[in-house]
C-alpha atoms as a PDB file:
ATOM      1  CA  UNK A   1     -89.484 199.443   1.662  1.00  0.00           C
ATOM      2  CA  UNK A   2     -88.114 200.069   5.278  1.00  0.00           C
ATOM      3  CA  UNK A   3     -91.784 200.442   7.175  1.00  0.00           C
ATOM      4  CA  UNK A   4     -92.288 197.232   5.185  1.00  0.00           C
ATOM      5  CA  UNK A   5     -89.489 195.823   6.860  1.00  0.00           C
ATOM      6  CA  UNK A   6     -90.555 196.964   9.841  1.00  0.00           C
ATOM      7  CA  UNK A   7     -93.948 195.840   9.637  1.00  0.00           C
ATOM      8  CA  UNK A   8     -92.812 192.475   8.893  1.00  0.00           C
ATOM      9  CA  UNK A   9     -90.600 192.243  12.524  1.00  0.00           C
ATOM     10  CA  UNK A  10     -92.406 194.539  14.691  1.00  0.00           C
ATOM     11  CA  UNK A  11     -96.037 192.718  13.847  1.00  0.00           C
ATOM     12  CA  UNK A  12     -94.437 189.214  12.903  1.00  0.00           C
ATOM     13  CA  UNK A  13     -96.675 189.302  10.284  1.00  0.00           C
ATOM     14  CA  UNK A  14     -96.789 188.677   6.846  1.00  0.00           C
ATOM     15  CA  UNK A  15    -100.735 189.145   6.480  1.00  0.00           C
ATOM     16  CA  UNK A  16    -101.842 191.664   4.009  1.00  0.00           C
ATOM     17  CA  UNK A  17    -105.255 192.697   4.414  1.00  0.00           C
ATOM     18  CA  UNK A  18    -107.325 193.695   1.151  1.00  0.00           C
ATOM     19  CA  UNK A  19    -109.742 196.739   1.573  1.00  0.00           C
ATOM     20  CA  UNK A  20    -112.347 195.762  -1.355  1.00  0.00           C
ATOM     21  CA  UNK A  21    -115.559 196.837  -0.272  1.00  0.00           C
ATOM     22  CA  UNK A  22    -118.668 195.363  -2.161  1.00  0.00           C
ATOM     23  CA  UNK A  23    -121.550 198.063  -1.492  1.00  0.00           C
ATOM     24  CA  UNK A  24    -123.828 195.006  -1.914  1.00  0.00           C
ATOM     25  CA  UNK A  25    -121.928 192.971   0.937  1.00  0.00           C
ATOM     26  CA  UNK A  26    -121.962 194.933   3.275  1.00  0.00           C
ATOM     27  CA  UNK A  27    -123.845 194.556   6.714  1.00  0.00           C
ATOM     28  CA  UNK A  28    -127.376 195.101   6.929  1.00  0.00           C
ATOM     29  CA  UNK A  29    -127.022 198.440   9.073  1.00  0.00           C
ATOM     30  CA  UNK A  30    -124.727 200.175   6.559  1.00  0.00           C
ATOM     31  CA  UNK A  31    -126.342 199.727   3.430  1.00  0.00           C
ATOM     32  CA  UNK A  32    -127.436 202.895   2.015  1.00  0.00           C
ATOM     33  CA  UNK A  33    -125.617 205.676   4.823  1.00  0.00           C
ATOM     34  CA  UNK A  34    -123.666 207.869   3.981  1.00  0.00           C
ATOM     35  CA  UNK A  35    -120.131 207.170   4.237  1.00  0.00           C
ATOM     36  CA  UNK A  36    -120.918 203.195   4.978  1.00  0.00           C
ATOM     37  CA  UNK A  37    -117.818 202.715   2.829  1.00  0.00           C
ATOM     38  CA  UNK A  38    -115.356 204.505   5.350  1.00  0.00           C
ATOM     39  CA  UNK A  39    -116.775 202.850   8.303  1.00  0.00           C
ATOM     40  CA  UNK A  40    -117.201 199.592   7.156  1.00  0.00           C
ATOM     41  CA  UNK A  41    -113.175 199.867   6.141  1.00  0.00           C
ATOM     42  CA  UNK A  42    -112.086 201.898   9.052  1.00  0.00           C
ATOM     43  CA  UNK A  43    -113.633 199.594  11.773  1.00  0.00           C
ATOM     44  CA  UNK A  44    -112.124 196.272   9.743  1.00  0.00           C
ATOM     45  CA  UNK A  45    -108.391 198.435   9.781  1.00  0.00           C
ATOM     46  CA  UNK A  46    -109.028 199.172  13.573  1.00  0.00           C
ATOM     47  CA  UNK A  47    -109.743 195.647  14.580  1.00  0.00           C
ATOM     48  CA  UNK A  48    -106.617 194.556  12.659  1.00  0.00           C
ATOM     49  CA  UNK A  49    -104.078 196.636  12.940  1.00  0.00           C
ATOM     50  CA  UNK A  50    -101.799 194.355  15.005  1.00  0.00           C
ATOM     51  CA  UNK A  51    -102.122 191.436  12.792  1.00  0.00           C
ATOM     52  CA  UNK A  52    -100.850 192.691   9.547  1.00  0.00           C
ATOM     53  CA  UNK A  53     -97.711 193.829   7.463  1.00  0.00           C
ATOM     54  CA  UNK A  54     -99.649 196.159   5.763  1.00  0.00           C
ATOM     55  CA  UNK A  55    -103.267 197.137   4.337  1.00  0.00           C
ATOM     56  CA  UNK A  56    -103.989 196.839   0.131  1.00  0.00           C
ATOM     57  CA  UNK A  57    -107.149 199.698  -0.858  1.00  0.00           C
ATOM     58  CA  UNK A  58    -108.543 198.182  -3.917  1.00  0.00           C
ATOM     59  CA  UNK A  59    -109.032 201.741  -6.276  1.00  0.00           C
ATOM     60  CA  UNK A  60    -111.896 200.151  -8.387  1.00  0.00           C
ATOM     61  CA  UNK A  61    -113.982 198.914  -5.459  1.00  0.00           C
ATOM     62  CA  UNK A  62    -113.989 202.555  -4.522  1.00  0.00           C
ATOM     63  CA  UNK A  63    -114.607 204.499  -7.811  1.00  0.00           C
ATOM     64  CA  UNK A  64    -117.104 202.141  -8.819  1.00  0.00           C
ATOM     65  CA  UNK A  65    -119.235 203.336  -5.928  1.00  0.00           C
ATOM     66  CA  UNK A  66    -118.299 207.291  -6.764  1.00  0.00           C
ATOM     67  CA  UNK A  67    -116.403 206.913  -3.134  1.00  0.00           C
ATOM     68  CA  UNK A  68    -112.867 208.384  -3.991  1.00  0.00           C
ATOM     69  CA  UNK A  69    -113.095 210.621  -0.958  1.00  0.00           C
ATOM     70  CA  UNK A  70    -113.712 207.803   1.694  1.00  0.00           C
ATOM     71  CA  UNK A  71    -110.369 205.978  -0.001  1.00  0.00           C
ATOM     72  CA  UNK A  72    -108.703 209.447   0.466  1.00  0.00           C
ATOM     73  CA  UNK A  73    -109.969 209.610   4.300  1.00  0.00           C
ATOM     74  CA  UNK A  74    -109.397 205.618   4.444  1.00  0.00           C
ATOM     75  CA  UNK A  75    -105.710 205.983   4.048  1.00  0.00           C
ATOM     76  CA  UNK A  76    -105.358 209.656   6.176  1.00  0.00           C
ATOM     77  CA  UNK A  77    -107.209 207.379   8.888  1.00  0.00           C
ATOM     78  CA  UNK A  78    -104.381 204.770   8.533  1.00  0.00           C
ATOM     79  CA  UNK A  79    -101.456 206.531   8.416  1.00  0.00           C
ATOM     80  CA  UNK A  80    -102.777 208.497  11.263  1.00  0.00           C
ATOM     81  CA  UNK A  81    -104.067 205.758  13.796  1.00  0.00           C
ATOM     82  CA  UNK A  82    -101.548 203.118  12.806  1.00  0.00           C
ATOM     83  CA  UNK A  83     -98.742 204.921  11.306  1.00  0.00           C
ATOM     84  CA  UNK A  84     -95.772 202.478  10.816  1.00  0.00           C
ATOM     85  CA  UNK A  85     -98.247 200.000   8.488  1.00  0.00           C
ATOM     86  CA  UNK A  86     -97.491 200.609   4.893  1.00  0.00           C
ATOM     87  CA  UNK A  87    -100.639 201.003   2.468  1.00  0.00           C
ATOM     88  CA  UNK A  88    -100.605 199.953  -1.051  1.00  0.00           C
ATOM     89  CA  UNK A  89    -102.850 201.436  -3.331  1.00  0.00           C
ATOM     90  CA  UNK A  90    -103.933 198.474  -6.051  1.00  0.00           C
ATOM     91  CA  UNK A  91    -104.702 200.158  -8.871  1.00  0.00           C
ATOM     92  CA  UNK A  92    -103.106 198.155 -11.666  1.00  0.00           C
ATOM     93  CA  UNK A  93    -102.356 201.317 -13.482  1.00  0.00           C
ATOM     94  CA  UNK A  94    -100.606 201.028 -16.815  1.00  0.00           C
ATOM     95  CA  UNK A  95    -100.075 203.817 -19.351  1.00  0.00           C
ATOM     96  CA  UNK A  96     -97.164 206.320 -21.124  1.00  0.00           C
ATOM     97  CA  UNK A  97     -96.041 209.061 -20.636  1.00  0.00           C
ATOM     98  CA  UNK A  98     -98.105 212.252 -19.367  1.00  0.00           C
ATOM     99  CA  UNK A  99    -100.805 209.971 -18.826  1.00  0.00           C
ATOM    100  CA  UNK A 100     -98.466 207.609 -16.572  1.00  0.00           C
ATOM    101  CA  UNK A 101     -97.307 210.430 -14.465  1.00  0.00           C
ATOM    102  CA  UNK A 102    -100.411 211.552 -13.590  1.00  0.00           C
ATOM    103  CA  UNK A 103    -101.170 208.013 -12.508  1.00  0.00           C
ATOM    104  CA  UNK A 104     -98.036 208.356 -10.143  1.00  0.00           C
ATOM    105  CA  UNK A 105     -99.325 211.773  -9.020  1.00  0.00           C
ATOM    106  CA  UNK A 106    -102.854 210.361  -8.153  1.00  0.00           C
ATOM    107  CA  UNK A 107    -101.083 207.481  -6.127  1.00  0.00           C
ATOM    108  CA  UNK A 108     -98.983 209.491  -4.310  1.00  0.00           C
ATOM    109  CA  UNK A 109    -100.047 212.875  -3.919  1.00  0.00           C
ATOM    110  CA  UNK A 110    -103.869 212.379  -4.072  1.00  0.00           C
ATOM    111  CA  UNK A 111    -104.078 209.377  -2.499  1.00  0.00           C
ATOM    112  CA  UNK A 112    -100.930 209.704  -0.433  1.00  0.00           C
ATOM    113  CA  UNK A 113    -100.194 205.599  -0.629  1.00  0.00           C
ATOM    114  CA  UNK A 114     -96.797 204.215   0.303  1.00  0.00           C
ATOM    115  CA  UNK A 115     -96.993 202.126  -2.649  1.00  0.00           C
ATOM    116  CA  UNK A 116     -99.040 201.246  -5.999  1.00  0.00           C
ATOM    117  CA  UNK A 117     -99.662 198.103  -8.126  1.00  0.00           C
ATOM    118  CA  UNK A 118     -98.584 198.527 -11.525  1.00  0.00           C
ATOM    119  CA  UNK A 119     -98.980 196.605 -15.227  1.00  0.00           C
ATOM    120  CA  UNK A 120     -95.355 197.262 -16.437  1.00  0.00           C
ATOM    121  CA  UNK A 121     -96.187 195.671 -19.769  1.00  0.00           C
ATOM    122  CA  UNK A 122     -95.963 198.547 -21.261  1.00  0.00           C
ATOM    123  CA  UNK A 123     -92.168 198.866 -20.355  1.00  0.00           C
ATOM    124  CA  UNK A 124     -89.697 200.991 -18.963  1.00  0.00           C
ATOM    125  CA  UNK A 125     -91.031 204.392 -19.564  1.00  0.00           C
ATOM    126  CA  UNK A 126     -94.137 203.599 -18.000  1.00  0.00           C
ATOM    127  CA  UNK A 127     -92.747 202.770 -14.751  1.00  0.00           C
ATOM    128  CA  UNK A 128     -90.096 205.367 -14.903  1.00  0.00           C
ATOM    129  CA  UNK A 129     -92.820 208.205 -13.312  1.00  0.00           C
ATOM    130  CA  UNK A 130     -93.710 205.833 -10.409  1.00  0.00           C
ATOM    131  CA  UNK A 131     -90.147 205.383  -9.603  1.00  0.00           C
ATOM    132  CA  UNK A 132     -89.293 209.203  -9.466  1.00  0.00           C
ATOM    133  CA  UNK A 133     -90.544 208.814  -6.615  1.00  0.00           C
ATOM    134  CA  UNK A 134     -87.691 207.406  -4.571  1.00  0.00           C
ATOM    135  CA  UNK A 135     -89.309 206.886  -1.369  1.00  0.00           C
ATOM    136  CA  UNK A 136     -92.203 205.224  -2.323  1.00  0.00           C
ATOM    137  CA  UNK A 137     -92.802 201.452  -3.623  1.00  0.00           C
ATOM    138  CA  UNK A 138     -93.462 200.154  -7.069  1.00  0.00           C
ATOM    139  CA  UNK A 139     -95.346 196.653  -6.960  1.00  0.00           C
ATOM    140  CA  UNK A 140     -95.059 195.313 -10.559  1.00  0.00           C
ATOM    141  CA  UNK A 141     -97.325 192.411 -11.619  1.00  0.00           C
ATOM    142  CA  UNK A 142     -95.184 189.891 -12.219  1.00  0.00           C
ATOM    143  CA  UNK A 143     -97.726 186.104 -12.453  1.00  0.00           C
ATOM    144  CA  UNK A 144    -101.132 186.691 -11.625  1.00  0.00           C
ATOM    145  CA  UNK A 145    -103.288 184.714  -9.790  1.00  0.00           C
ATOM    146  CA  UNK A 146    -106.006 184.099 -12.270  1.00  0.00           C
ATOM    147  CA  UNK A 147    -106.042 181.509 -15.137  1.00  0.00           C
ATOM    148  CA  UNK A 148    -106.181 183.454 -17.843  1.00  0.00           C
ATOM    149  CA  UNK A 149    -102.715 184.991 -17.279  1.00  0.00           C
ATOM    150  CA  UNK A 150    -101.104 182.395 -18.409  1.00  0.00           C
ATOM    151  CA  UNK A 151    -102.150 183.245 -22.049  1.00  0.00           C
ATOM    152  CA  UNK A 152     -99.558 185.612 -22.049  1.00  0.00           C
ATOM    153  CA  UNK A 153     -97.071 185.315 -18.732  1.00  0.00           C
ATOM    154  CA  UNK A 154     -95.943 181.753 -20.154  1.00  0.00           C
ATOM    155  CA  UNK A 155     -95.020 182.635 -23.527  1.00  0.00           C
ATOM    156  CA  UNK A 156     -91.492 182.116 -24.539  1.00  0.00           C
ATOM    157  CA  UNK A 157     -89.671 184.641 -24.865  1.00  0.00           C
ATOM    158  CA  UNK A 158     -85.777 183.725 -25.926  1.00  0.00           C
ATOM    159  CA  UNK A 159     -85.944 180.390 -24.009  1.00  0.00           C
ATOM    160  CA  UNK A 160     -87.206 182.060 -20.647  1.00  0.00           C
ATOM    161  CA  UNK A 161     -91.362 183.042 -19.731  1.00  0.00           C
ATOM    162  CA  UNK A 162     -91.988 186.141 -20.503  1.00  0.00           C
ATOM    163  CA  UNK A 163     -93.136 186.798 -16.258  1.00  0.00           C
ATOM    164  CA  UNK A 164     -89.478 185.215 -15.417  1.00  0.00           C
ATOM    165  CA  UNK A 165     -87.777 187.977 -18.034  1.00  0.00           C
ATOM    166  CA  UNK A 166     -89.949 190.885 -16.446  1.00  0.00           C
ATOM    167  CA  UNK A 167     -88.578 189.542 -13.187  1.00  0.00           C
ATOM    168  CA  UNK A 168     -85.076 189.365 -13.825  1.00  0.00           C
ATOM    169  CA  UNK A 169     -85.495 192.691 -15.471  1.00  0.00           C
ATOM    170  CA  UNK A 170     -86.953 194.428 -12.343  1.00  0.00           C
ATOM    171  CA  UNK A 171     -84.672 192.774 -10.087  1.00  0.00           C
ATOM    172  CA  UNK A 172     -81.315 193.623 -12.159  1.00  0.00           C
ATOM    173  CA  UNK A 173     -82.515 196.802 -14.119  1.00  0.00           C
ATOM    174  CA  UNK A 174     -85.371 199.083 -12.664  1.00  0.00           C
ATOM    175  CA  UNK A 175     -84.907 198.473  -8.993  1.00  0.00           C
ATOM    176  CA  UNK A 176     -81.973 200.313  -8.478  1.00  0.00           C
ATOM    177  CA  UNK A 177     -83.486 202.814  -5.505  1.00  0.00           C
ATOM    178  CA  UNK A 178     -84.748 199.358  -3.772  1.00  0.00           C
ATOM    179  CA  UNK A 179     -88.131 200.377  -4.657  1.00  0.00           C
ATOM    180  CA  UNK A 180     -89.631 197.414  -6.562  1.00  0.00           C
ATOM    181  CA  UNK A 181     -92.066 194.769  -5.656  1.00  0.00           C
ATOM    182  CA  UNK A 182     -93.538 192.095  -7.521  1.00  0.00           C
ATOM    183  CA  UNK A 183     -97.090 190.402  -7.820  1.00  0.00           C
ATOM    184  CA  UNK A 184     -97.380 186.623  -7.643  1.00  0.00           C
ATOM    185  CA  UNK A 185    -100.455 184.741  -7.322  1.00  0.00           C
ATOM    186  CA  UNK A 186    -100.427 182.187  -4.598  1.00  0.00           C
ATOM    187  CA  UNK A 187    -101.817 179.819  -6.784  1.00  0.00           C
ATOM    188  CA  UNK A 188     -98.812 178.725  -8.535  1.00  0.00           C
ATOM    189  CA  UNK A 189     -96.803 177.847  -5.756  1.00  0.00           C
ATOM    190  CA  UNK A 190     -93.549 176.770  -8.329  1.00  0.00           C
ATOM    191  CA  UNK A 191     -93.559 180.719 -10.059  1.00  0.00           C
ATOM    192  CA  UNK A 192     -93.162 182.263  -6.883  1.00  0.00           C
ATOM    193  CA  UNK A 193     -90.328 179.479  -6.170  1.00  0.00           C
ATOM    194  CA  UNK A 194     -89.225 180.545  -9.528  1.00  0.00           C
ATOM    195  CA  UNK A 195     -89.312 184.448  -9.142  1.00  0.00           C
ATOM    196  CA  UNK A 196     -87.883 184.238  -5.465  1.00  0.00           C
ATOM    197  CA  UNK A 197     -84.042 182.439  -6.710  1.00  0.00           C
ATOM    198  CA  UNK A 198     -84.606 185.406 -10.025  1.00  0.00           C
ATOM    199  CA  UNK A 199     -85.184 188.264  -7.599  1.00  0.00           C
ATOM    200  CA  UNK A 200     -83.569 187.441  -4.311  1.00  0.00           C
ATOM    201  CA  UNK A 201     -84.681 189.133  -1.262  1.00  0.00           C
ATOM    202  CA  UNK A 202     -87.237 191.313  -3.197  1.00  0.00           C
ATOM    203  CA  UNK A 203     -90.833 192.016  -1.490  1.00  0.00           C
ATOM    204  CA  UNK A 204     -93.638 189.627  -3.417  1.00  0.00           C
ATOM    205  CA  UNK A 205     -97.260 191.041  -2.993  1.00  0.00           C
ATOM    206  CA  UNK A 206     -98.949 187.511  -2.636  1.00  0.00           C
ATOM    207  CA  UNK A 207    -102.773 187.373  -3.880  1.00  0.00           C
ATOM    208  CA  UNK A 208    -104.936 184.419  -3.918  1.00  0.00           C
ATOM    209  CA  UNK A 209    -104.735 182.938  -0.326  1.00  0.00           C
ATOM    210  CA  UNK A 210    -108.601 182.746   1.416  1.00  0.00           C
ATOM    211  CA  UNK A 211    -111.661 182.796  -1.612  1.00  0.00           C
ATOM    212  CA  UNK A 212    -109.043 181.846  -4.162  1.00  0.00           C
ATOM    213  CA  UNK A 213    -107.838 179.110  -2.636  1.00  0.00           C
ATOM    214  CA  UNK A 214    -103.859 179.401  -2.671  1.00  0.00           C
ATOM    215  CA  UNK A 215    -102.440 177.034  -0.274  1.00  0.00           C
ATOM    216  CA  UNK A 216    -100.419 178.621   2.451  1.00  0.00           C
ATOM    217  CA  UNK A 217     -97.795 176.297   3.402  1.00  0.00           C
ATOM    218  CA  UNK A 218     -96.622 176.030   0.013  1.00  0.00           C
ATOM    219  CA  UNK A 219     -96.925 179.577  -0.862  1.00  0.00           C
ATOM    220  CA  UNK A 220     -94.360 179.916   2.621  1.00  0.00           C
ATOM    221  CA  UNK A 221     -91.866 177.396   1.407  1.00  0.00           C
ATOM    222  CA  UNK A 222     -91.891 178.860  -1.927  1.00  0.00           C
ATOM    223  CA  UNK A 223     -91.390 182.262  -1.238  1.00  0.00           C
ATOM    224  CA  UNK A 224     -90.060 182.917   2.094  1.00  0.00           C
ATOM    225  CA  UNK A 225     -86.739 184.552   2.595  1.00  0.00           C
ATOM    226  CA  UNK A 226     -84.299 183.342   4.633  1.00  0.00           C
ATOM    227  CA  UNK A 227     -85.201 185.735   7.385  1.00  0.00           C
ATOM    228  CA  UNK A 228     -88.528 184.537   7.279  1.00  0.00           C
ATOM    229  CA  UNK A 229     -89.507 187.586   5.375  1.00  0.00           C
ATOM    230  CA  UNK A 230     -90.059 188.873   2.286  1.00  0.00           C
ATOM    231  CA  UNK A 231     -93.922 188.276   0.965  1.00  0.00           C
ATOM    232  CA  UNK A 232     -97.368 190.000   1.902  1.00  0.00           C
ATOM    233  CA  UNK A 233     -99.971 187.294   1.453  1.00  0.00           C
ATOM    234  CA  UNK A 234    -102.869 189.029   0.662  1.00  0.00           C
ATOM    235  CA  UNK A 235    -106.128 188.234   1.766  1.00  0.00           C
ATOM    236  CA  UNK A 236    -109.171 190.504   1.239  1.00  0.00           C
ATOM    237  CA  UNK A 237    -112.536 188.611   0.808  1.00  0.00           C
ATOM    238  CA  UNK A 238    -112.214 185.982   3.807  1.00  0.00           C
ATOM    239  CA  UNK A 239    -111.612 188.389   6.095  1.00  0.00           C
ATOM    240  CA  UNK A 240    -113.897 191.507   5.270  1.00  0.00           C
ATOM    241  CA  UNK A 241    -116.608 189.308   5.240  1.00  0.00           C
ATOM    242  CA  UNK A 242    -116.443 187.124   7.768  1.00  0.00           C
ATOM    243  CA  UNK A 243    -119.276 188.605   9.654  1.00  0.00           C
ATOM    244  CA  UNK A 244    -122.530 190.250   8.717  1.00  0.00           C
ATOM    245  CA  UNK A 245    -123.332 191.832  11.148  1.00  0.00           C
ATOM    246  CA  UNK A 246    -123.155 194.748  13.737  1.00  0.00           C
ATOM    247  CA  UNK A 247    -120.426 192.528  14.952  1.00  0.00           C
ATOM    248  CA  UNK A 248    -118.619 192.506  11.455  1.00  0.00           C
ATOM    249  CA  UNK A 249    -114.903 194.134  12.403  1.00  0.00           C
ATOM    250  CA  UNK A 250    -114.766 191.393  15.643  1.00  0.00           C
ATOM    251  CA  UNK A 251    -115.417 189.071  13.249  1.00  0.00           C
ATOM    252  CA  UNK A 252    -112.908 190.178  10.417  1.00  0.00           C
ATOM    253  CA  UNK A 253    -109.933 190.080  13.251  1.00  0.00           C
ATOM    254  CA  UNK A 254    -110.822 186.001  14.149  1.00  0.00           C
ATOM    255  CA  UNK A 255    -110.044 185.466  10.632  1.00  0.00           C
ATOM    256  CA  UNK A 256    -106.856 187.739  10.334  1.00  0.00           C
ATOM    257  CA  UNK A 257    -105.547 186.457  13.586  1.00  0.00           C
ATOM    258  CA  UNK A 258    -106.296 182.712  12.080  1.00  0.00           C
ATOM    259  CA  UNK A 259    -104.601 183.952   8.957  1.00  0.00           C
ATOM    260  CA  UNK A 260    -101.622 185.406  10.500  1.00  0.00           C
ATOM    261  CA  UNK A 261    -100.959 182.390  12.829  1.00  0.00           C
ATOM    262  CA  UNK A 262    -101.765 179.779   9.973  1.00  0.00           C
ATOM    263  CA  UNK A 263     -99.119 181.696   7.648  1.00  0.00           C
ATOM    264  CA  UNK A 264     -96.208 181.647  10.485  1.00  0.00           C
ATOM    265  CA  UNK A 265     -96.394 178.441  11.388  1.00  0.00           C
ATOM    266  CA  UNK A 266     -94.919 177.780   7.866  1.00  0.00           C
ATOM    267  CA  UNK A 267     -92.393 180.121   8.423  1.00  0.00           C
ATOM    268  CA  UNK A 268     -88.531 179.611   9.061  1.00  0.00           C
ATOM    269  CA  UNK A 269     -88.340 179.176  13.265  1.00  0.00           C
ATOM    270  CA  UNK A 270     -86.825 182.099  14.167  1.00  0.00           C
ATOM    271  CA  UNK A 271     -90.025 184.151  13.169  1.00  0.00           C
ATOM    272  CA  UNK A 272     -92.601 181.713  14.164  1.00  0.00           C
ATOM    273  CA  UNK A 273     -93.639 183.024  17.667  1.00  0.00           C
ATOM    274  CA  UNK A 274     -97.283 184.536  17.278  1.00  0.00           C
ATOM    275  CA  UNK A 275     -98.487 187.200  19.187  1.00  0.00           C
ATOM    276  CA  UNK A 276    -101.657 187.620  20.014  1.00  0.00           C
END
């Protein structure tokens, strides 16, 4: 988590930009070329670059459209243009065993993320083959952003939810390389209050800000560290598609820069100085 870090102080940032590309959104002059995918992404990652803490490929977004190659030349083009931003791979994997390390090999071989998204509901042994891999991050969902997960996340389990046991148990048991994230939607403002005192200064991957509506300042006060670190709010649809046109990646870095400036002036003072 140390280009994270990084990320965080040299690009006072704490915007996380989604990569989710709808084939049917995107602008007029890309529908139907080949490779529309990779440009459409590339151009959005070029124009901003500066603004972020780190980019988040969505994996289905990607297969869906038989475009697993442009996601492989997506994240080559990042980590060669703008090397010292982190890129998580959201894949949501979730298996045992074999299966799960080939899941870890597909990440971070194949795909050659810094990090994956991972359903660790399975338990320990599922996770285990991500975290082999020492130097690499492990972003566990922890209280999702959509309604439904409640059906399940809020269950009692021994007087505690069952998200606040997996995130005392990540925090105290599986993170011991200092590899572990966690997912929090940023529309429950009070769990990511509640998994920050559980987990301390752990990273929180922070869905939900922009189409879904989380609010910002409160998903700031709630989850902020001290330092003024500590999350990447994600936001993917606002900002890819803020434009429709030829002038679509101009577009997408208003937004981000409105994003980025919106989020620090929530956070703690010392951090709060936007660049432009």
């Amino acid at each position: 988590m140390h280009a994270l870090t990084s990320a965080w102080n040299d690009r006072n940032s704490l915007l996380c930009v989604g990569l989710d590309p709808d084939a049917g959104r995107l602008p007029a002059h890309l529908k139907g070329k080949p490779g529309a995918i990779l440009q459409f992404c590339t151009a959005i990652v070029d124009a901003t670059a500066d603004l972020v803490c780190c980019f988040k490929p969505q994996i289905a977004y990607f297969s869906a459209c038989r475009a697993e190659e442009e996601l492989e030349a997506l994240i080559a083009h990042i980590h060669s243009r703008h090397p010292a931003i982190p890129v998580i791979l959201d894949a949501k994997r979730g298996d045992i065993g074999s299966t799960a390390e080939q899941y870890a090999i597909e990440a971070f071989e194949r795909y050659q993320a810094d990090a994956v998204t991972i359903n660790p509901y399975l338990g320990r042994d599922s996770v285990a083959p991500y975290l082999a891999y020492r130097d690499k991050g492990v972003i566990l969902l922890c209280r999702t952003s959509n309604p439904g997960g409640s059906d399940l996340q809020f269950l009692d389990v021994g007087g505690e939810k069952l998200y606040e046991r997996l995130a005392r148990l990540v925090s105290k048991e599986w993170n011991e390389n200092g590899q572990c994230g966690l997912v929090v939607g940023a529309t429950f403002p009070q769990e990511i209050a509640r998994v920050r005192a559980l987990t301390g200064n752990m990273p929180l991957l922070v869905p939900g800000v922009g189409a879904q509506g989380g609010d910002v300042a409160a998903t700031v006060a709630a989850g902020c560290t001290s330092s003024g670190n500590g999350l990447m709010i994600n936001s993917s649809r606002a900002i890819l598609y803020a434009g429709s046109g030829e002038d679509y990646a101009e577009a997408s870095r208003v937004v981000a820069r409105e994003t980025r400036d919106a989020i620090n002036r929530y956070r703690p003072s010392a951090a709060t100085a936007a660049r432009s």
